[in-house]
Protein backbone atom coordinates (compact mmCIF):
# COMPACT_ATOMS: atom_id res chain seq x y z
CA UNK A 1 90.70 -150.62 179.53
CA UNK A 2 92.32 -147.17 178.72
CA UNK A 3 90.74 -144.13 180.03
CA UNK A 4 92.59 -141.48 179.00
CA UNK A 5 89.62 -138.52 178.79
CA UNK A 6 88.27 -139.87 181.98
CA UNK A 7 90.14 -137.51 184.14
CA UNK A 8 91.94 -134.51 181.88
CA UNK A 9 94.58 -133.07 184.47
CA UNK A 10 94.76 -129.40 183.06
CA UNK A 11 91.21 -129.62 183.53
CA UNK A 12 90.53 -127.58 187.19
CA UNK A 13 87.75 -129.76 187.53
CA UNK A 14 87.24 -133.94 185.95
CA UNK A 15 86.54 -134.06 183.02
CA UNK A 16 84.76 -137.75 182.27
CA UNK A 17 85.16 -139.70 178.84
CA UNK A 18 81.89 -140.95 178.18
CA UNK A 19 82.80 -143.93 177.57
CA UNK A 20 84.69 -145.82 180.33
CA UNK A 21 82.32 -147.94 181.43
CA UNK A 22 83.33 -151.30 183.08
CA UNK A 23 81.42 -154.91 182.70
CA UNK A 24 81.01 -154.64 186.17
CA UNK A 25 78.47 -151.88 185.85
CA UNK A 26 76.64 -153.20 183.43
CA UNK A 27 73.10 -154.28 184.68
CA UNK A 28 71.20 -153.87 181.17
CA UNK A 29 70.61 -156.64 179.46
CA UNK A 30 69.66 -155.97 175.19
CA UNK A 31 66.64 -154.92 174.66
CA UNK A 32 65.62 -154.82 170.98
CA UNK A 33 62.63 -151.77 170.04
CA UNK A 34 59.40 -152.64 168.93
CA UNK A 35 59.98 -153.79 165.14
CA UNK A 36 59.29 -150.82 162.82
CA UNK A 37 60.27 -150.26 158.83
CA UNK A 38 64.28 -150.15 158.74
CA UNK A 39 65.30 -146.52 157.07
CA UNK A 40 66.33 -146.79 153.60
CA UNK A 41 70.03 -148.55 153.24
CA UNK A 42 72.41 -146.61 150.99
CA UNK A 43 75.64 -148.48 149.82
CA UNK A 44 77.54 -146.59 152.52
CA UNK A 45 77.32 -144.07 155.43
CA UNK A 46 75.04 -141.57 153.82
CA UNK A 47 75.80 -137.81 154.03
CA UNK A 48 72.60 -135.58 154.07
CA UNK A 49 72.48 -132.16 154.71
CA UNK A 50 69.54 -130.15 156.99
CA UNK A 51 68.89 -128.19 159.71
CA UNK A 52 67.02 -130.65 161.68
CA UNK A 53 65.31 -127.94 163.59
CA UNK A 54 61.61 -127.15 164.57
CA UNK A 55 61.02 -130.15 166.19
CA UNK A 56 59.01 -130.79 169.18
CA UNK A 57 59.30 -133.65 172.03
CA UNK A 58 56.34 -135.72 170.66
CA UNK A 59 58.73 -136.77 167.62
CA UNK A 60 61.16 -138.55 169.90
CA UNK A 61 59.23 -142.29 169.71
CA UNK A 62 59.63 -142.04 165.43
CA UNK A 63 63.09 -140.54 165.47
CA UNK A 64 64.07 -143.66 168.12
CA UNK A 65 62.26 -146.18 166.12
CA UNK A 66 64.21 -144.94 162.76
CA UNK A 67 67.88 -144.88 164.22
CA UNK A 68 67.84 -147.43 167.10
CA UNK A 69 68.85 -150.02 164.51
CA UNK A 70 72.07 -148.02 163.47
CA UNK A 71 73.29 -147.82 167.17
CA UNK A 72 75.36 -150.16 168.61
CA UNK A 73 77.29 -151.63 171.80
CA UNK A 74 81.00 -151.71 171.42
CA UNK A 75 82.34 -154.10 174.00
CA UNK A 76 86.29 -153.76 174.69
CA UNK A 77 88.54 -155.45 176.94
CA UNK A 78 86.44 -155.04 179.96
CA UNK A 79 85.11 -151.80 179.02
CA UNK A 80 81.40 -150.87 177.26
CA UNK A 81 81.08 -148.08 174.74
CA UNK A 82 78.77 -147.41 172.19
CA UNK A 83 79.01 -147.18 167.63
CA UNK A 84 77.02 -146.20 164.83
CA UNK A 85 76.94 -148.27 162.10
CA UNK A 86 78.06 -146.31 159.00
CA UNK A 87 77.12 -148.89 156.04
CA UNK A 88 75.30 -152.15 155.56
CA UNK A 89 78.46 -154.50 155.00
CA UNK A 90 79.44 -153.92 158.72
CA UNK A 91 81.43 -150.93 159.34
CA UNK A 92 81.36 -149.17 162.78
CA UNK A 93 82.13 -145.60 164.10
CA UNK A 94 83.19 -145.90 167.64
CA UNK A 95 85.58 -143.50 169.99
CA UNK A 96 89.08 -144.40 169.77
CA UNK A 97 89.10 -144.24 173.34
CA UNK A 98 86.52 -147.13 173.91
CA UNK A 99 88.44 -149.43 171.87
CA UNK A 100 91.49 -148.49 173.42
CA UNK A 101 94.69 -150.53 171.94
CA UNK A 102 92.21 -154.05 171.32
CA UNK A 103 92.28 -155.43 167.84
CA UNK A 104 89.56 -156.74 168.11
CA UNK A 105 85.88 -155.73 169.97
CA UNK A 106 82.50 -157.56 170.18
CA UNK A 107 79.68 -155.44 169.06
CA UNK A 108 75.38 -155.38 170.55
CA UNK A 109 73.45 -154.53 167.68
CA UNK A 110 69.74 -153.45 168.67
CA UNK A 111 68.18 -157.02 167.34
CA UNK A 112 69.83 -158.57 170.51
CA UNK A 113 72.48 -160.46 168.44
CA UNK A 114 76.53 -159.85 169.23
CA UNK A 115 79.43 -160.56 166.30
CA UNK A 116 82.75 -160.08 166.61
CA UNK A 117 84.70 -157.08 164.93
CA UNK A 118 87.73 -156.10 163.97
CA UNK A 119 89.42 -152.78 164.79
CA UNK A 120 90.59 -151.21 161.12
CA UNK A 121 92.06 -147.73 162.11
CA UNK A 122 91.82 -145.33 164.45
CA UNK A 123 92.99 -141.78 164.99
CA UNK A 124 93.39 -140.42 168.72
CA UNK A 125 93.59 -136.93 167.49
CA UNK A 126 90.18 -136.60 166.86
CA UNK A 127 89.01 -139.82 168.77
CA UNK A 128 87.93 -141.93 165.75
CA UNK A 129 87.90 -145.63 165.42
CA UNK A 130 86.37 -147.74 162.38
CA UNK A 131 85.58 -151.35 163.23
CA UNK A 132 84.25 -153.97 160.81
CA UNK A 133 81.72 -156.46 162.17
CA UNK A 134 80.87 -159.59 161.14
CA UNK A 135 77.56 -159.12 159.69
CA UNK A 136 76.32 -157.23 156.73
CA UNK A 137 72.69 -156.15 155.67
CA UNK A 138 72.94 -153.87 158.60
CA UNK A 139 70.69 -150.09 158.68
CA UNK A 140 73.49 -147.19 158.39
CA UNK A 141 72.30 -143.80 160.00
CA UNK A 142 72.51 -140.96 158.19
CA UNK A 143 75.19 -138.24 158.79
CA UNK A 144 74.39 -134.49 158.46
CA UNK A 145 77.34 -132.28 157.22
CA UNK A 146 75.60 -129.03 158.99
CA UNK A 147 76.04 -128.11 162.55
CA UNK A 148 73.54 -128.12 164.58
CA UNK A 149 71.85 -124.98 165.27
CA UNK A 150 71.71 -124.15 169.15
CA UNK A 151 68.32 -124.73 170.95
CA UNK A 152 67.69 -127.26 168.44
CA UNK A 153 66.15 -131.07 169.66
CA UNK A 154 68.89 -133.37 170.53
CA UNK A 155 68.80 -137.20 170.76
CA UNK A 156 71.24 -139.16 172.29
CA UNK A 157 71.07 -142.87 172.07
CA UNK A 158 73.92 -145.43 172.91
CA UNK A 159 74.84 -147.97 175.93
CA UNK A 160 75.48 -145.98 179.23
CA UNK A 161 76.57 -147.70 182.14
CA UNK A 162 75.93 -151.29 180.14
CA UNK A 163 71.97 -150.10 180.04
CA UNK A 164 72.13 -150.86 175.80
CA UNK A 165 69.53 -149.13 173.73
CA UNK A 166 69.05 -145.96 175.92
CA UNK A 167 67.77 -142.61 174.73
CA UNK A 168 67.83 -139.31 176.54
CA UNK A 169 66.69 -135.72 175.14
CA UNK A 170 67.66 -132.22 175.20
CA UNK A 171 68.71 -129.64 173.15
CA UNK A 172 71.81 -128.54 171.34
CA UNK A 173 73.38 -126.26 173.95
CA UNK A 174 76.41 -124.59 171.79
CA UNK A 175 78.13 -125.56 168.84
CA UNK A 176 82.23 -125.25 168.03
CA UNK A 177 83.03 -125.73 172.20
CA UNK A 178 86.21 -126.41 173.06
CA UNK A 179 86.32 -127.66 177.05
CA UNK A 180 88.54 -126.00 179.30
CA UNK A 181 92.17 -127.04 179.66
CA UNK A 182 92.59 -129.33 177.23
CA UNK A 183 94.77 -127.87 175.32
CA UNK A 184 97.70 -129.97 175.71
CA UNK A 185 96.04 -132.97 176.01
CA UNK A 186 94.41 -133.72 172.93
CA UNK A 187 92.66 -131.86 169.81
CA UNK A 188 89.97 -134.14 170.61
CA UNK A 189 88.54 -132.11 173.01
CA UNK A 190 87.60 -128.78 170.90
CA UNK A 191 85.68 -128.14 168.12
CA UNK A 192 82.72 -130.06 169.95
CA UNK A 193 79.18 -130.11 170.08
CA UNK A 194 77.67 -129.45 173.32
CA UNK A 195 74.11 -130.40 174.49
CA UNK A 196 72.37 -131.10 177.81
CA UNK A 197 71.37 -134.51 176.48
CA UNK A 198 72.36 -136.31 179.61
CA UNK A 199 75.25 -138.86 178.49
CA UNK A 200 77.15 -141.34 180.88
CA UNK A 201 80.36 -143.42 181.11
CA UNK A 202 79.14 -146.29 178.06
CA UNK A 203 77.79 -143.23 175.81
CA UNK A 204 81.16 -142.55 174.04
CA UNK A 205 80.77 -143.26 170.46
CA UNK A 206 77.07 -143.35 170.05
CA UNK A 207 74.73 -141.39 168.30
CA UNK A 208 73.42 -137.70 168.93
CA UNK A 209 71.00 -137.33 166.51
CA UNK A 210 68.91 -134.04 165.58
CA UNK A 211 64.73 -134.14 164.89
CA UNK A 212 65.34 -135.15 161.20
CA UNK A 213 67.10 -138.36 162.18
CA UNK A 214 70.43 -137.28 160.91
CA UNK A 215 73.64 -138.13 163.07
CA UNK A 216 74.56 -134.14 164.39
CA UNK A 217 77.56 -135.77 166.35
CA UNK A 218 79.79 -138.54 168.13
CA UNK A 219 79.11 -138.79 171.57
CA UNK A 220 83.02 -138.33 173.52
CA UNK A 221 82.72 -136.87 176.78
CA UNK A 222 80.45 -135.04 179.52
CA UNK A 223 81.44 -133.04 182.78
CA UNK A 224 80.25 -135.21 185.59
CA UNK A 225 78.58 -133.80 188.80
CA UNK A 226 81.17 -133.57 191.34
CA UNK A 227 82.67 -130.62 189.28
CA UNK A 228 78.98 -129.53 189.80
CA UNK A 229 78.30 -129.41 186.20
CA UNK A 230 74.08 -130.44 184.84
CA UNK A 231 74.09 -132.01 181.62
CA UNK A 232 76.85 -130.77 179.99
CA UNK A 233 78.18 -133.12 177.57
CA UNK A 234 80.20 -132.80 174.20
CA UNK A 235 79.68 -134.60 170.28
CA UNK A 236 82.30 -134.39 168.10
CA UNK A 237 80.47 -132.91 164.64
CA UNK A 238 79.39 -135.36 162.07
CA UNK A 239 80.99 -133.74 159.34
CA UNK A 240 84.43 -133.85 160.95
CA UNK A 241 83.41 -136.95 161.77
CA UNK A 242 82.72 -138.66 158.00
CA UNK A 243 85.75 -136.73 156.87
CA UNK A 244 88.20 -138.96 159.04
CA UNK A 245 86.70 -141.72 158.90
CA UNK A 246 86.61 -141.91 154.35
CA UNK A 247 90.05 -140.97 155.21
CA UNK A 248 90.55 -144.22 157.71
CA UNK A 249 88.42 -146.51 155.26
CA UNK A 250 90.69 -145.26 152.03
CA UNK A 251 94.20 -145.00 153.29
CA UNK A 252 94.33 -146.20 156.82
CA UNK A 253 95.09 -143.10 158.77
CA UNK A 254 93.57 -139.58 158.27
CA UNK A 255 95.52 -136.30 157.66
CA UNK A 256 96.13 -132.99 160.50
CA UNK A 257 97.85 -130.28 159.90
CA UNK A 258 101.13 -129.72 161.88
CA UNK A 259 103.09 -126.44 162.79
CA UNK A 260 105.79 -128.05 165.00
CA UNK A 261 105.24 -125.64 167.81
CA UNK A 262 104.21 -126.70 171.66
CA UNK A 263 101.48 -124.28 172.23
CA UNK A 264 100.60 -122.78 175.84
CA UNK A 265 98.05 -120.31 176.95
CA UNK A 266 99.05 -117.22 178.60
CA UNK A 267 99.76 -117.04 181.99
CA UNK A 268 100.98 -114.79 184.59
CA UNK A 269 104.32 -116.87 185.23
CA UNK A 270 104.95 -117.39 181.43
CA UNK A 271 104.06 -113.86 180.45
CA UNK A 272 107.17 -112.89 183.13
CA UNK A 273 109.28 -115.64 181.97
CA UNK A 274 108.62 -114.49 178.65
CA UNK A 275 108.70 -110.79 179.16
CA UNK A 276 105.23 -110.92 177.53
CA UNK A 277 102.94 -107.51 178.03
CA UNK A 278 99.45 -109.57 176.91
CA UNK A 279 97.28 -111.48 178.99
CA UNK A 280 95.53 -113.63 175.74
CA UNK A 281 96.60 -115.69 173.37
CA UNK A 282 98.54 -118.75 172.19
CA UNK A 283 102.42 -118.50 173.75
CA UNK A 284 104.91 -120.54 172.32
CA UNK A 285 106.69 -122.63 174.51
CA UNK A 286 109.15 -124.70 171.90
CA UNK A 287 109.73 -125.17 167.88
CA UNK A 288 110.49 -128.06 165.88
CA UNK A 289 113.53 -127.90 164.32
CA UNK A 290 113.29 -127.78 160.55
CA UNK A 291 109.57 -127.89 161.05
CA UNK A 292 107.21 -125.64 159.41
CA UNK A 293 106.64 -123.05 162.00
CA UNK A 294 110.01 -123.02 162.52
CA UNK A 295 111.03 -122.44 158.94
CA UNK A 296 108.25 -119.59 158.91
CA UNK A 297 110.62 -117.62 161.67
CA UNK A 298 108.51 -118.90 164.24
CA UNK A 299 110.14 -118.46 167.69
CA UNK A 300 109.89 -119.66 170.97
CA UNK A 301 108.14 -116.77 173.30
CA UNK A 302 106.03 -115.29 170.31
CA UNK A 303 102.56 -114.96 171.13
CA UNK A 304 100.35 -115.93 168.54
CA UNK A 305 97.01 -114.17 168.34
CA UNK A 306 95.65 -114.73 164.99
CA UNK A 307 95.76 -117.60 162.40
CA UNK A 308 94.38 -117.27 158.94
CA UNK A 309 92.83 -113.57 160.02
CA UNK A 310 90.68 -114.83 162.55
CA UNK A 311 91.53 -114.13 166.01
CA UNK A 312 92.29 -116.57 169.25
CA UNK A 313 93.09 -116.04 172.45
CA UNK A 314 93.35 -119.63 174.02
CA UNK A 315 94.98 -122.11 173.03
CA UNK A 316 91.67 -124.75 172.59
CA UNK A 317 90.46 -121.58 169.62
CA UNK A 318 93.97 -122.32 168.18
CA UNK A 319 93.38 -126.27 167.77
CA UNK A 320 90.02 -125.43 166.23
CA UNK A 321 91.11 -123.00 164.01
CA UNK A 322 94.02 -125.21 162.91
CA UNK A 323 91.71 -128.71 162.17
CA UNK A 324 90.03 -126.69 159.59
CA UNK A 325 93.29 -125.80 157.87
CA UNK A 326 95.12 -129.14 155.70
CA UNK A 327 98.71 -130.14 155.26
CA UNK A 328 100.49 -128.27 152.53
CA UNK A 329 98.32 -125.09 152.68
CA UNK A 330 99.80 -121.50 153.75
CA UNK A 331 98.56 -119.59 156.61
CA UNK A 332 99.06 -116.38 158.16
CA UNK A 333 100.27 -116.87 161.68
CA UNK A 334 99.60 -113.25 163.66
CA UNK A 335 102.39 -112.89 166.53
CA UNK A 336 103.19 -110.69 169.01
CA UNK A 337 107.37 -110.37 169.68
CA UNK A 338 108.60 -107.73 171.76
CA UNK A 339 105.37 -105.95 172.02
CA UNK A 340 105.30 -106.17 167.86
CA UNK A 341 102.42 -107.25 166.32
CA UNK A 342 104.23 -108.81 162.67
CA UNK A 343 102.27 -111.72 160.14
CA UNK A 344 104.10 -115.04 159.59
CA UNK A 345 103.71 -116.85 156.40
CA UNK A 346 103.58 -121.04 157.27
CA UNK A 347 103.26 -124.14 154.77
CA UNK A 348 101.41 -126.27 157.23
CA UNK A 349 103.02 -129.70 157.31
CA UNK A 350 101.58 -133.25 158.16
CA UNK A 351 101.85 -134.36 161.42
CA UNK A 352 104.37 -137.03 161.39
């Protein structure tokens, strides 16, 4: 099975995908919870708003019993990951990365039954897949379109390590994270959630869920121990997350906005092999040709320290910043060119 955010090689330290577990680590067997009321089943993934905060520990058990039915083992091509089931007719949110290039998955649903699914879309920019199961009068969680607010309860329930139908609890550590080096790699690693819910190779794709119930995030990746990191692991935010996937479900791929620029962070060697003065910010290394940065006057060497009026000063602030902005919009690039601060005007394309 693919494991491409197992190790991320700008990364000084690893960087683990949290879900890259193999079959041959997994020991637990399905376990269904004690049989409690369903939640209420809208027609499709529901979208609620609220906080979710002010929640203490003893809530845990009656969150657990509500959402345990929406969570789900994803089983791919030797590999174990986790889903959420987003409505009753059998549609799945996974990682893209736990279903790798497979067509076609099995899925563990909590009731200790297994179907078959099929792979609909994915998109590996923001590490969505959709999978439709063969089942239907299924529980769908609920999705929050808030973030989190930081120190609030955090749940994370999915299928580390094979062990299916695990929970562990913390808090909601930071909010809009973007993990270190991972620039170049993928836009899939900023923009996160982080929390020191423990998560494991298996928990990619599940459910980290907030002391109303709601889905907060998508489990993708933690910082293991050996780059002597405790409990630091990452959700990609619900609402980013039901905005790709109606996009998968309607058209079949989802939108992101494209400069056609090859963005690097500032360094000591490119700031001399750029003559640049500035120690922050987004340098860039190439243009498109006939793309939209480059039609903006966008050059190779400018140093880009604002977009849209906000500032950034690495290049993981500059992905953020950018997912929020869509194709066909104009924004104000700020960039510094021979020491000149001057405001670049860009019709953000689609990436191709």
């Amino acid at each position: 099975m693919s494991r491409p955010h197992c190790l991320v090689a700008a990364f000084v330290v690893a960087l683990a995908a949290a879900g890259c577990a193999g079959s041959e680590q997994s020991p637990g067997a399905l376990s269904p919870p004690q049989e409690q009321a369903a939640p209420e089943e809208p027609a499709t993934g529901a979208v609620d708003s609220g906080p979710g905060q002010g929640y203490g520990l003893e809530v845990i058990p009656e969150i657990v019993a509500e959402v345990a039915p929406s969570v789900v083992a994803v089983l791919a091509q030797g590999g174990e990951g986790s889903g959420v089931i987003w409505d009753q007719d059998g549609t799945i949110v996974t990682n893209a990365h736990v279903v790798g290039a497979a067509d076609e998955v099995v899925v563990g649903f909590a009731d200790g039954k297994r179907a078959p699914a099929e792979v609909v879309a994915t998109d590996e920019v923001v590490d969505i897949a959709v999978l439709r199961a063969e089942r239907d009068q299924l529980p769908p969680a609920t999705f929050s379109q808030d973030l989190p607010v930081v120190g609030e309860l955090a749940i994370a329930m999915g299928n580390p390590l094979g062990f299916e139908n695990t929970v562990t609890a913390g808090i909601i550590s930071g909010v809009r994270r973007a993990i270190p080096g991972s620039g170049l790699q993928t836009q899939s690693l900023v923009d996160l959630i982080q929390t020191d819910a423990p998560i494991s190779p298996g928990n990619s794709g599940g459910a980290l869920v907030n002391g109303a119930g709601q889905v907060v995030g998508i489990n993708v990746a933690y910082i293991p121990p050996e780059a002597r990191a405790v409990s630091i692991g990452f959700a990609i935010p619900a609402a980013t997350v039901v905005e790709v996937v109606t996009e998968l479900l309607a058209d079949g791929e989802a939108t992101h906005a494209f400069l056609g620029i090859l963005p690097g962070q500032v360094t000591p060697s490119l700031a001399q092999e750029f003559n640049i003065e500035r120690r922050d910010g987004v340098v860039v290394l190439d243009v498109t040709e006939g793309g939209p940065a480059d039609d903006a006057g966008v050059q190779a060497g400018d140093v880009i320290v604002g977009i849209g009026g906000d500032p950034v000063a690495t290049v993981e602030q500059f992905l953020a910043e950018l997912r929020d902005v869509e194709p066909g919009q104009r924004v104000e690039l700020t960039v510094v060119r021979d020491g000149e601060e001057q405001a670049l005007d860009v019709e953000v394309g689609d990436r191709p």
